[in-house]
C-alpha atoms as a PDB file:
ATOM      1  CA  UNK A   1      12.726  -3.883   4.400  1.00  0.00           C
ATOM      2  CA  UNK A   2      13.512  -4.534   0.829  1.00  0.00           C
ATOM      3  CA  UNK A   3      15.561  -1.540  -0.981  1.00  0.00           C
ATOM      4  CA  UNK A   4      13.247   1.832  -1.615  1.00  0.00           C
ATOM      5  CA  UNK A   5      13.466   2.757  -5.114  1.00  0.00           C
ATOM      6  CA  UNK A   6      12.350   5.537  -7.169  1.00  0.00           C
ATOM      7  CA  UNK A   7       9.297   5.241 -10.058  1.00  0.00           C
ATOM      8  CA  UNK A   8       8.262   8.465 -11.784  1.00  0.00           C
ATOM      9  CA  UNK A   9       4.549   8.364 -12.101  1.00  0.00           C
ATOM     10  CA  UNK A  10       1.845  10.717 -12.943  1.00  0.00           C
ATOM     11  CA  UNK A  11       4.813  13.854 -12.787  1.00  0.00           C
ATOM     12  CA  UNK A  12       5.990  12.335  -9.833  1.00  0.00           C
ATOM     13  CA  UNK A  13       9.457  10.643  -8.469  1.00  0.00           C
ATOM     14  CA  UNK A  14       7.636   8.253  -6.072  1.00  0.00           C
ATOM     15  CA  UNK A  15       9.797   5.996  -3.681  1.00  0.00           C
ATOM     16  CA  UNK A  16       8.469   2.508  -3.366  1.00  0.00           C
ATOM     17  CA  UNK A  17       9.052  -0.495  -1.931  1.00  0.00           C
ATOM     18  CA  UNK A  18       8.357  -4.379  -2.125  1.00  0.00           C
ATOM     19  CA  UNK A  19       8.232  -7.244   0.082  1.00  0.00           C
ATOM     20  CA  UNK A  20       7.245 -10.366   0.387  1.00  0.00           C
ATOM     21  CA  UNK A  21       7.468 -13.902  -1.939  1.00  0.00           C
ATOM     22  CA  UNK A  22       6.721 -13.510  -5.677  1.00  0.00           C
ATOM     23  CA  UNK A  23       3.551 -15.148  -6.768  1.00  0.00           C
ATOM     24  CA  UNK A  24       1.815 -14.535  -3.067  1.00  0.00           C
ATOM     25  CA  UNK A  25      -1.483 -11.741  -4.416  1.00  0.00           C
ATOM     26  CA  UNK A  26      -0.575  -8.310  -4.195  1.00  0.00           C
ATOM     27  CA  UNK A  27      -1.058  -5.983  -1.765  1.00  0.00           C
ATOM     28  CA  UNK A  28      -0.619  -1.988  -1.940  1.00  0.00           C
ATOM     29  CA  UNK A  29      -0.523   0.152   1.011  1.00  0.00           C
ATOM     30  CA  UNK A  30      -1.389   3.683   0.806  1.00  0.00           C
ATOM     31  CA  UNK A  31      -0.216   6.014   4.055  1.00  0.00           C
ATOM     32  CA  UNK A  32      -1.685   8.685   5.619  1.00  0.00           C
ATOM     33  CA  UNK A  33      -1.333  12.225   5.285  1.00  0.00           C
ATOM     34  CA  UNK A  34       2.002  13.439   7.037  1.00  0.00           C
ATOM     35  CA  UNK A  35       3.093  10.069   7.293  1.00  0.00           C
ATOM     36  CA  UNK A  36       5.588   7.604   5.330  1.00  0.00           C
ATOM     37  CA  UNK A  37       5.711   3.804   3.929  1.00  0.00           C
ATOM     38  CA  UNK A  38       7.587   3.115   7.044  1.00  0.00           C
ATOM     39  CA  UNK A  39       4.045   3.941   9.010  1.00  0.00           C
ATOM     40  CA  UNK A  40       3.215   0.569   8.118  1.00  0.00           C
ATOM     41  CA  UNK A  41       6.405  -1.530   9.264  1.00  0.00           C
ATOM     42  CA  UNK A  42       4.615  -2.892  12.299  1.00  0.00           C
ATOM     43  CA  UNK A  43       1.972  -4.570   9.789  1.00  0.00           C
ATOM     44  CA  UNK A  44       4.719  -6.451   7.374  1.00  0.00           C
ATOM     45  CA  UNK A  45       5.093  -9.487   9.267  1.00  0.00           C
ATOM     46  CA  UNK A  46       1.391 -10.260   8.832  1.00  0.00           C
ATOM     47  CA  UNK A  47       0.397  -9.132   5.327  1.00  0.00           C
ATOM     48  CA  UNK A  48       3.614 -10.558   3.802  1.00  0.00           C
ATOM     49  CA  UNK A  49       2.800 -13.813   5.440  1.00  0.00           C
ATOM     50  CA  UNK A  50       0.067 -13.849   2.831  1.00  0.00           C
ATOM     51  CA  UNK A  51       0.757 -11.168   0.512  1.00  0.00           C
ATOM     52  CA  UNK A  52       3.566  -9.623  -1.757  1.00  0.00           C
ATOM     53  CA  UNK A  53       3.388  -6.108  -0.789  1.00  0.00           C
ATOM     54  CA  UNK A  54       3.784  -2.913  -2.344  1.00  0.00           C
ATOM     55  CA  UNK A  55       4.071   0.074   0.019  1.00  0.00           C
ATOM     56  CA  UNK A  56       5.069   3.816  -1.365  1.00  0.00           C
ATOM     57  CA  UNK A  57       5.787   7.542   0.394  1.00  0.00           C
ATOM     58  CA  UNK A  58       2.617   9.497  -1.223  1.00  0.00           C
ATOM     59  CA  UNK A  59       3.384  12.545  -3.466  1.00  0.00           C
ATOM     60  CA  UNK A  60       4.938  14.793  -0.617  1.00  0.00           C
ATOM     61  CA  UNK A  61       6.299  13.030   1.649  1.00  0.00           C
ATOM     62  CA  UNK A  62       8.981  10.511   2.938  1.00  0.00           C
ATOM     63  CA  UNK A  63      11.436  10.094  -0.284  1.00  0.00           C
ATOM     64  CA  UNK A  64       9.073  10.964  -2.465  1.00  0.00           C
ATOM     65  CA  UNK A  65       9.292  14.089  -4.562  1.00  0.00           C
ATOM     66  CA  UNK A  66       6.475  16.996  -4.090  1.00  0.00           C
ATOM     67  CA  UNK A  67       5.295  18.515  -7.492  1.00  0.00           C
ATOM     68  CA  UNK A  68       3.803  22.324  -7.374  1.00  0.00           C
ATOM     69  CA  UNK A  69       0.526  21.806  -6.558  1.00  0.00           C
ATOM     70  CA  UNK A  70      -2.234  21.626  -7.305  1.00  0.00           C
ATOM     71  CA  UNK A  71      -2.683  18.247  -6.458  1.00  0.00           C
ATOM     72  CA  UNK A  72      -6.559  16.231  -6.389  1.00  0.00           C
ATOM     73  CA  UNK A  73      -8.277  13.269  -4.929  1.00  0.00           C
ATOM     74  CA  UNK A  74      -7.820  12.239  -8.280  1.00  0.00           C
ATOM     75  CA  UNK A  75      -3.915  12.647  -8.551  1.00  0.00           C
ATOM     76  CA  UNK A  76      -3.684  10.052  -5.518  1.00  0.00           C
ATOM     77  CA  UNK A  77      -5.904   7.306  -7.670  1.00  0.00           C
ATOM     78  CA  UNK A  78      -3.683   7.898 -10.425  1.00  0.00           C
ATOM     79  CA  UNK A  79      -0.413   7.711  -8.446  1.00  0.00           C
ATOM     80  CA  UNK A  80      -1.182   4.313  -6.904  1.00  0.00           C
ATOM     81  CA  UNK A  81      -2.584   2.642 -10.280  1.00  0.00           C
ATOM     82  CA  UNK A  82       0.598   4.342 -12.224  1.00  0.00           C
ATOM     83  CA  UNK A  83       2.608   2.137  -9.642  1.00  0.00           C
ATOM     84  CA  UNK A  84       0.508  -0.854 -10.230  1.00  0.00           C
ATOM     85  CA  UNK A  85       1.083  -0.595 -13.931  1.00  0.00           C
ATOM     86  CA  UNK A  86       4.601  -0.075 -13.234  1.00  0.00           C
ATOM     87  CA  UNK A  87       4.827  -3.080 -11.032  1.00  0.00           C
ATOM     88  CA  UNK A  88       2.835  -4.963 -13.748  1.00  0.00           C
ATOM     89  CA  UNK A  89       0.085  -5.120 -11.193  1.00  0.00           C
ATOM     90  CA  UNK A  90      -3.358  -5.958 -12.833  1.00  0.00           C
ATOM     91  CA  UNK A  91      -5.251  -6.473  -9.618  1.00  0.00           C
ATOM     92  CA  UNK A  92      -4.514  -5.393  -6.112  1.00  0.00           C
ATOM     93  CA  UNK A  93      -5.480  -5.717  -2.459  1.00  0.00           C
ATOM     94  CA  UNK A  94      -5.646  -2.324  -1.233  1.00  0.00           C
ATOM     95  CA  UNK A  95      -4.895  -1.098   2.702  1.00  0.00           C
ATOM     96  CA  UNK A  96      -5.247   2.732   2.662  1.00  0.00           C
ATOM     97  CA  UNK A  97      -5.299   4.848   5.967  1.00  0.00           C
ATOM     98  CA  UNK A  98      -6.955   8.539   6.315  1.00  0.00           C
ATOM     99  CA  UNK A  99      -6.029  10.052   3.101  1.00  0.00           C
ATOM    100  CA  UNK A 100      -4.513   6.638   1.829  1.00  0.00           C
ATOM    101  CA  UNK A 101      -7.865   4.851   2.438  1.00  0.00           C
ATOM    102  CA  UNK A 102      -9.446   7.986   0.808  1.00  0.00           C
ATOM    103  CA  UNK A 103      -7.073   7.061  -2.260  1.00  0.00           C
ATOM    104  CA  UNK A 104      -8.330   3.688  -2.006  1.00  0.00           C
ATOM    105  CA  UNK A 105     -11.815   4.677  -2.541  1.00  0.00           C
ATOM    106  CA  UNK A 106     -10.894   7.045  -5.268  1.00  0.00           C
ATOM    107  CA  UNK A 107      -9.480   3.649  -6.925  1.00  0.00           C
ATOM    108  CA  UNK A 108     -12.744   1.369  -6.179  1.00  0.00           C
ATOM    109  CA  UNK A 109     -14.725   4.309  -7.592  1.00  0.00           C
ATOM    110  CA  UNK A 110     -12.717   5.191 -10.911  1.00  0.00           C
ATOM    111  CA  UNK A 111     -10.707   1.780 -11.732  1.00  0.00           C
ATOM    112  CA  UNK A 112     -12.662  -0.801 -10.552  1.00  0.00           C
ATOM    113  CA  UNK A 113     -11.208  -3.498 -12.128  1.00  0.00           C
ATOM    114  CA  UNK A 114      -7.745  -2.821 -10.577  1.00  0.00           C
ATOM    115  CA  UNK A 115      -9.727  -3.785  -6.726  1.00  0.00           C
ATOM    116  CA  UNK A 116      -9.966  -6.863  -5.909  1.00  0.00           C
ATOM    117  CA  UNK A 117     -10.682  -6.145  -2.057  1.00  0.00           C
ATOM    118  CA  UNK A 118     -10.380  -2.576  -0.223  1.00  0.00           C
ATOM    119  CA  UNK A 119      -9.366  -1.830   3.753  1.00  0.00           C
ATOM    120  CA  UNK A 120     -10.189   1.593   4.044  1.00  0.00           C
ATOM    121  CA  UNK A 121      -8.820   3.083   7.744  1.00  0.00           C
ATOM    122  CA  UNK A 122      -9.652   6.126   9.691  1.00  0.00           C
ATOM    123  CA  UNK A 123     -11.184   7.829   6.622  1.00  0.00           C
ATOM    124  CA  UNK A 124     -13.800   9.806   5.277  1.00  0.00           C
ATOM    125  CA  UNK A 125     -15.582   9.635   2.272  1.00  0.00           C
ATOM    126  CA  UNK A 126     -16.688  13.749   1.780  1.00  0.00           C
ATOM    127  CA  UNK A 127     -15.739  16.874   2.312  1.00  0.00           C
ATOM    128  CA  UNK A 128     -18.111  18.587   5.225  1.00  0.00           C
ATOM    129  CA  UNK A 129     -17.158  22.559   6.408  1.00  0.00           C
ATOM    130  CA  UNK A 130     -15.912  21.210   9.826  1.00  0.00           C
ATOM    131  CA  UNK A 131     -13.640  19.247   7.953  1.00  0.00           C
ATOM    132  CA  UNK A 132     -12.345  22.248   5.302  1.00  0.00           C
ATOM    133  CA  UNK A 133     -12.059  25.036   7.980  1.00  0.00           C
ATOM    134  CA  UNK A 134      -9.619  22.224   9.806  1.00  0.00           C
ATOM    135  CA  UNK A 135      -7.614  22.361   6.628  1.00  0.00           C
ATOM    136  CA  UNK A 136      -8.055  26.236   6.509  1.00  0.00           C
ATOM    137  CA  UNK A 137      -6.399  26.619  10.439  1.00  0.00           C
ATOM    138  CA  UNK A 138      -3.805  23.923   9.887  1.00  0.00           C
ATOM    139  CA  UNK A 139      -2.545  25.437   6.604  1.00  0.00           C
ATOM    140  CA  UNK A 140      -2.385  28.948   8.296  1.00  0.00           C
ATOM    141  CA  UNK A 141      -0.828  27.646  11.176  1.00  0.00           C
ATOM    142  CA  UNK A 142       1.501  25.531   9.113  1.00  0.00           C
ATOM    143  CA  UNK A 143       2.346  29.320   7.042  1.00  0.00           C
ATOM    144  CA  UNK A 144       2.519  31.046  10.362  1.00  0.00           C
ATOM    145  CA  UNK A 145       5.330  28.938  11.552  1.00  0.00           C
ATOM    146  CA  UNK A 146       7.258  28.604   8.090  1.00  0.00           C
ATOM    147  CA  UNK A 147       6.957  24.738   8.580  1.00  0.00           C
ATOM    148  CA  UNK A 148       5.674  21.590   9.816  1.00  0.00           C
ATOM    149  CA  UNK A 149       6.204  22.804  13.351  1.00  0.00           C
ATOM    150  CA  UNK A 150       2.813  24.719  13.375  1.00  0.00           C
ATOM    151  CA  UNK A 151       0.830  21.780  13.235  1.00  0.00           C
ATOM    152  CA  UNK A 152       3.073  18.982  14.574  1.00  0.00           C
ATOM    153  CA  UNK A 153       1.773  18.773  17.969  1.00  0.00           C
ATOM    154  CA  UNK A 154      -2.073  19.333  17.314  1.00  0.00           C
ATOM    155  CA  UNK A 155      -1.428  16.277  14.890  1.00  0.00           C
ATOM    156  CA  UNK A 156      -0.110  13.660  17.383  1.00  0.00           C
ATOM    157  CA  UNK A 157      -2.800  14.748  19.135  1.00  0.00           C
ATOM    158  CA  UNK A 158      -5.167  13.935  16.770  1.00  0.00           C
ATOM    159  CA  UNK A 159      -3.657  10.423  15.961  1.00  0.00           C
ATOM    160  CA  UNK A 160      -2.986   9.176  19.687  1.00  0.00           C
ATOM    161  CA  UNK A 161      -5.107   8.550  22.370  1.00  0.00           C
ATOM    162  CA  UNK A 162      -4.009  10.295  25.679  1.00  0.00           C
ATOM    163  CA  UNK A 163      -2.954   7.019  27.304  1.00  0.00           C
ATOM    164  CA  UNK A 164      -1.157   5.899  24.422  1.00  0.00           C
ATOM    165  CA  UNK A 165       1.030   9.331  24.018  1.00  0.00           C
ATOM    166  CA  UNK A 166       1.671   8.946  28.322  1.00  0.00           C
ATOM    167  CA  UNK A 167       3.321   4.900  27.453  1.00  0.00           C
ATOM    168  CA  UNK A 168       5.084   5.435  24.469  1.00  0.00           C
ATOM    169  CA  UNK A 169       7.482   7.960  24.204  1.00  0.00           C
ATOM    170  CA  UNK A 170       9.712   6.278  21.229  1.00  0.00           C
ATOM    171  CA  UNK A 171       6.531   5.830  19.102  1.00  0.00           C
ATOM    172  CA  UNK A 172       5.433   9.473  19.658  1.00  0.00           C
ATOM    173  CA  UNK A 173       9.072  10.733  18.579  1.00  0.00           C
ATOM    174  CA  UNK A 174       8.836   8.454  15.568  1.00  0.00           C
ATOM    175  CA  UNK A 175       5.795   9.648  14.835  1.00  0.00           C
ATOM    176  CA  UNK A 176       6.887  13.340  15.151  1.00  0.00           C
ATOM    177  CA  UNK A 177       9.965  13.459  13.307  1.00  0.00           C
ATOM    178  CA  UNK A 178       7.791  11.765  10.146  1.00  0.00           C
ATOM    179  CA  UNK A 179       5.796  14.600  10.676  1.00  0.00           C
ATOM    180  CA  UNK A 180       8.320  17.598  10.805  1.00  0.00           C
ATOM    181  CA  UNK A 181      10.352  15.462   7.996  1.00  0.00           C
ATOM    182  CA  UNK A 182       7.128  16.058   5.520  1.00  0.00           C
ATOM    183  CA  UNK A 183       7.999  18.431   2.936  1.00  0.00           C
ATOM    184  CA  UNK A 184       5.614  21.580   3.507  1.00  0.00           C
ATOM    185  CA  UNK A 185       4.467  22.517   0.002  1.00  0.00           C
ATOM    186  CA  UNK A 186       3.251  18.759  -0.328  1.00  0.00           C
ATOM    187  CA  UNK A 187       1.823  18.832   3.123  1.00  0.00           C
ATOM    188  CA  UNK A 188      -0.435  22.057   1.536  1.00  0.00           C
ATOM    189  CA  UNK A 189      -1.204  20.512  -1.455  1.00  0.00           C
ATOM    190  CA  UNK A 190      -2.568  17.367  -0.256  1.00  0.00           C
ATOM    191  CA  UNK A 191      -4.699  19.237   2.033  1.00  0.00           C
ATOM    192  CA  UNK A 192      -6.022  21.202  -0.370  1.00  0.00           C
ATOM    193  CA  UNK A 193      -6.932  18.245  -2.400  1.00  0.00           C
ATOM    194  CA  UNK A 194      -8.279  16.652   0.547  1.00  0.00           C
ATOM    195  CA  UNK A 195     -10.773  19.779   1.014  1.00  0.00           C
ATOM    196  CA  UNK A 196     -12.273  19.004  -2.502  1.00  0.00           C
ATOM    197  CA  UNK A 197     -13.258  15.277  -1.131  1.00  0.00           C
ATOM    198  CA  UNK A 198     -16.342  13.917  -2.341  1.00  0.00           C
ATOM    199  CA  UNK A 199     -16.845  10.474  -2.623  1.00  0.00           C
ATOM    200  CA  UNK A 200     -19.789   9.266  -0.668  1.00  0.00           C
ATOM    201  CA  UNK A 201     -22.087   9.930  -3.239  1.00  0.00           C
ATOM    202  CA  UNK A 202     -20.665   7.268  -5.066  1.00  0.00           C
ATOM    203  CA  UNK A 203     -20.109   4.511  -2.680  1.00  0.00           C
ATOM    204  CA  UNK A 204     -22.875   2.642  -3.677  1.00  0.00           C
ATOM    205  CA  UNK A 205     -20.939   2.258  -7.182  1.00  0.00           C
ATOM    206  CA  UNK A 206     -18.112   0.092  -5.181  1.00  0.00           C
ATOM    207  CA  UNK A 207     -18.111  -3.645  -6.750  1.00  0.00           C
ATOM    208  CA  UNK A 208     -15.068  -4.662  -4.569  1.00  0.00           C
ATOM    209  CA  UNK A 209     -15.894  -6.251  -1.008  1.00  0.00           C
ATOM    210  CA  UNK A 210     -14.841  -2.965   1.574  1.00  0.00           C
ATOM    211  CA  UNK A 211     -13.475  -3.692   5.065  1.00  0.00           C
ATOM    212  CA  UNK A 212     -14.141  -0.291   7.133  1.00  0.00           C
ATOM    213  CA  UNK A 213     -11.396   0.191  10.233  1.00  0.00           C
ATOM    214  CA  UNK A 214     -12.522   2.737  12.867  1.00  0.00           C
ATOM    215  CA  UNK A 215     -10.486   3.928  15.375  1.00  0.00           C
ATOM    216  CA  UNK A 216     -13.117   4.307  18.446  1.00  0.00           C
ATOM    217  CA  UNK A 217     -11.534   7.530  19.726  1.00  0.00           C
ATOM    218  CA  UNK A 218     -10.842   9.147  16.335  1.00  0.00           C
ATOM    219  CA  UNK A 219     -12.190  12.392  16.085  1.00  0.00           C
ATOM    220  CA  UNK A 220     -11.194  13.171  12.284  1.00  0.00           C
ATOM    221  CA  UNK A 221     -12.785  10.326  10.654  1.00  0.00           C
ATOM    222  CA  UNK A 222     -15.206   9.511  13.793  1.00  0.00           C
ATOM    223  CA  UNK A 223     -17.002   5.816  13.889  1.00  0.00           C
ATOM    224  CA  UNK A 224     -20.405   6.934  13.123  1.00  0.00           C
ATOM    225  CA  UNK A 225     -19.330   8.386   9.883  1.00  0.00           C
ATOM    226  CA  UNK A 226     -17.242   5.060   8.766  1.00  0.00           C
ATOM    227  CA  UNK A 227     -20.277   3.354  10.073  1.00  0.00           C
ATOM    228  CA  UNK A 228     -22.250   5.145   7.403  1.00  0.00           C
ATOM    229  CA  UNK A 229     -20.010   4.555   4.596  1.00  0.00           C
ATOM    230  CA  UNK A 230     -20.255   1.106   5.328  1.00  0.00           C
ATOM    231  CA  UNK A 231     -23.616   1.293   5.257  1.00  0.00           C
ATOM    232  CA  UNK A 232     -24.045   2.737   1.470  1.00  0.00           C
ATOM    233  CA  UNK A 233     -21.590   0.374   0.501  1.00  0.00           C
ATOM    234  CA  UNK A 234     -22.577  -2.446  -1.169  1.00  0.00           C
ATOM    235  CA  UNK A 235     -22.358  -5.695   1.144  1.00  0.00           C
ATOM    236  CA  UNK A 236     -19.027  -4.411   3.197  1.00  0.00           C
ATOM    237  CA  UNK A 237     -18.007  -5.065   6.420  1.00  0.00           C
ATOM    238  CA  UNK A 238     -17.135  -2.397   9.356  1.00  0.00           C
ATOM    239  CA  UNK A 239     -15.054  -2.912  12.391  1.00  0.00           C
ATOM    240  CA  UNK A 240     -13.960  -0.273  15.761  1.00  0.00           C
ATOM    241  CA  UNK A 241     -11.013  -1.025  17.192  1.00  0.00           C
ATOM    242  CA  UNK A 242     -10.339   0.128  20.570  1.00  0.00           C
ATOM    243  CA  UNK A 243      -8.009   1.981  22.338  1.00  0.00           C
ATOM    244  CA  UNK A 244      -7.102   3.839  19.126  1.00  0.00           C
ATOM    245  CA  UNK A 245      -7.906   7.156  17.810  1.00  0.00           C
ATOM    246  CA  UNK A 246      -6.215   7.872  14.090  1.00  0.00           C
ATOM    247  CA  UNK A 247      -3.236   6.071  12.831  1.00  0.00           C
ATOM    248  CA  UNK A 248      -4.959   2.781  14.304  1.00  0.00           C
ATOM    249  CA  UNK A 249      -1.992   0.540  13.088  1.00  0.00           C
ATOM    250  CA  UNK A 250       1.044   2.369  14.756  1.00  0.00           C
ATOM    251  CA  UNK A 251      -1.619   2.292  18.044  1.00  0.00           C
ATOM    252  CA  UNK A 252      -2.715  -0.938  18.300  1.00  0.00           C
ATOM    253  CA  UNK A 253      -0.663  -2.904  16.401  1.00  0.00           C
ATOM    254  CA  UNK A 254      -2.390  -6.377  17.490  1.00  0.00           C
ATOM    255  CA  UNK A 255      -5.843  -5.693  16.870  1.00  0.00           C
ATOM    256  CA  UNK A 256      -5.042  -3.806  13.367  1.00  0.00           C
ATOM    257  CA  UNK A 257      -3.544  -7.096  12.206  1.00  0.00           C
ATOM    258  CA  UNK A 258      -5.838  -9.519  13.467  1.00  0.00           C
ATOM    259  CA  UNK A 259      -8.466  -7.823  11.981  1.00  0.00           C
ATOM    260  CA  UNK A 260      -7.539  -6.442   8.661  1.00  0.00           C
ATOM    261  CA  UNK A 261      -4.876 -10.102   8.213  1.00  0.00           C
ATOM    262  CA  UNK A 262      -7.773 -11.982   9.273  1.00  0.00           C
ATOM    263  CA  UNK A 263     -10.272 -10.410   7.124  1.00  0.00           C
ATOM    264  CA  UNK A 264      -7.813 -10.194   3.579  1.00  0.00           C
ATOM    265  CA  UNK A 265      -6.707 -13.940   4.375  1.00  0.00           C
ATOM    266  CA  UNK A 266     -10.302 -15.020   3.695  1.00  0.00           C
ATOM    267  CA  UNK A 267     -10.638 -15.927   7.701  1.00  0.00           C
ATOM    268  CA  UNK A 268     -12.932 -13.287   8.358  1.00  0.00           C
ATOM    269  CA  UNK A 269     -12.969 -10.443  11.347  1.00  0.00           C
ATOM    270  CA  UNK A 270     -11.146 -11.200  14.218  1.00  0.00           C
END
């Protein structure tokens, strides 16, 4: 991994990274909540074989610093096209998982010029009760606790499948100490911007083409509700990839990248 550095964006010290060969398009990847740029390290071989890529720890978390709150959907849009502009990015690929796919459509939506083709992963696109009074219990249990430890093990939950968590023992550590690791103020505020979600109403605004990635045992952002997003967005393309449930590319690893390198290579789904 190339050196991590620090770019103060949007009244935030965001760490950032890039890799790959200059003049190759760019790429941004935008991780998902609780999780760091390092989420994506099992997907660099493939999207730098085509790509320069940009990855960065979201307001929050990883290196990155974590402002007082409030924070908003709208925050995250204008943290990832502050590090475009910073970059000298005028046009991106974007990859964006659960909240970072939500920031992705927050991008399409508001900057569409900066899109030039979205992957949006285990997301959702509004802001239903179910989906607030989760935020409610995890933020009290997160308070209860006095830390990350209040929600760490109903999250790996969440993101693995059973038989996955059973096999892989190092990846469920790595994926718990990135969780315990997340600052908890940050952890709050994105969830509180994440209850004020609402972008479905505008998907039929998105100009960019739109790869949708399902996990098909994710119970956050559940198939038939990516399946539906797909649907009211103009001409884009859907895909379930199985066994996964949430964070689909630290899961399955060779499925992710055949379809989402097939599909921003110009090769299609895979």
């Amino acid at each position: 991994m190339s050196d991590i550095e620090k770019i103060s964006v949007n009244g935030a010290d965001l760490a950032a990274c890039v890799d790959g060969e200059a003049g190759k398009p760019w790429l941004v990847l935008s991780n998902s909540l609780a999780c760091t740029l390092e989420s994506w390290r099992l997907q660099m071989a493939t999207f730098t074989a085509t790509h320069r890529v940009l990855r960065y720890d979201t307001r929050g978390h990883g290196r990155s610093s974590a402002p007082a709150g409030p924070y908003s959907m709208a925050t995250f849009a204008a943290d990832l096209v502050g590090l475009m502009d910073h970059f000298g990015i005028d046009k991106a690929d974007i990859v964006g998982l659960s909240m970072g796919g939500m920031t992705g459509l927050g991008v399409a939506i508001t900057y569409p010029d900066r899109v030039n083709r979205l992957v949006c992963c285990a997301a959702r696109s509004d802001s239903i009760p179910p989906f607030v009074d989760s935020w409610n219990t995890r933020i009290a249990a997160i308070r209860a606790a006095g830390g990350m430890q209040g929600v760490v093990d109903f999250t790996i939950e969440r993101w693995f499948t059973e038989g996955f968590r059973a096999a892989n023992p190092d990846a469920i550590e790595e994926a718990r100490a990135m969780i315990l690791a997340c600052d908890t103020e940050g952890y709050i505020a994105c969830a509180e911007a994440l209850k004020g979600l609402d972008y479905k109403r505008s998907l039929d605004t998105i100009k960019a083409p739109v790869l949708y990635v399902a996990g098909a045992s994710d119970g956050g952002a559940p198939p038939a509700a990516m399946k539906e997003m797909a649907a009211l967005t103009p001409g884009a393309a859907y895909v379930e990839i199985a066994p996964a449930a949430h964070i689909i590319p630290m899961e399955n690893p060779e499925a992710y990248n055949a379809a989402v390198g097939g599909w921003l290579s110009g090769a299609g789904l895979k």
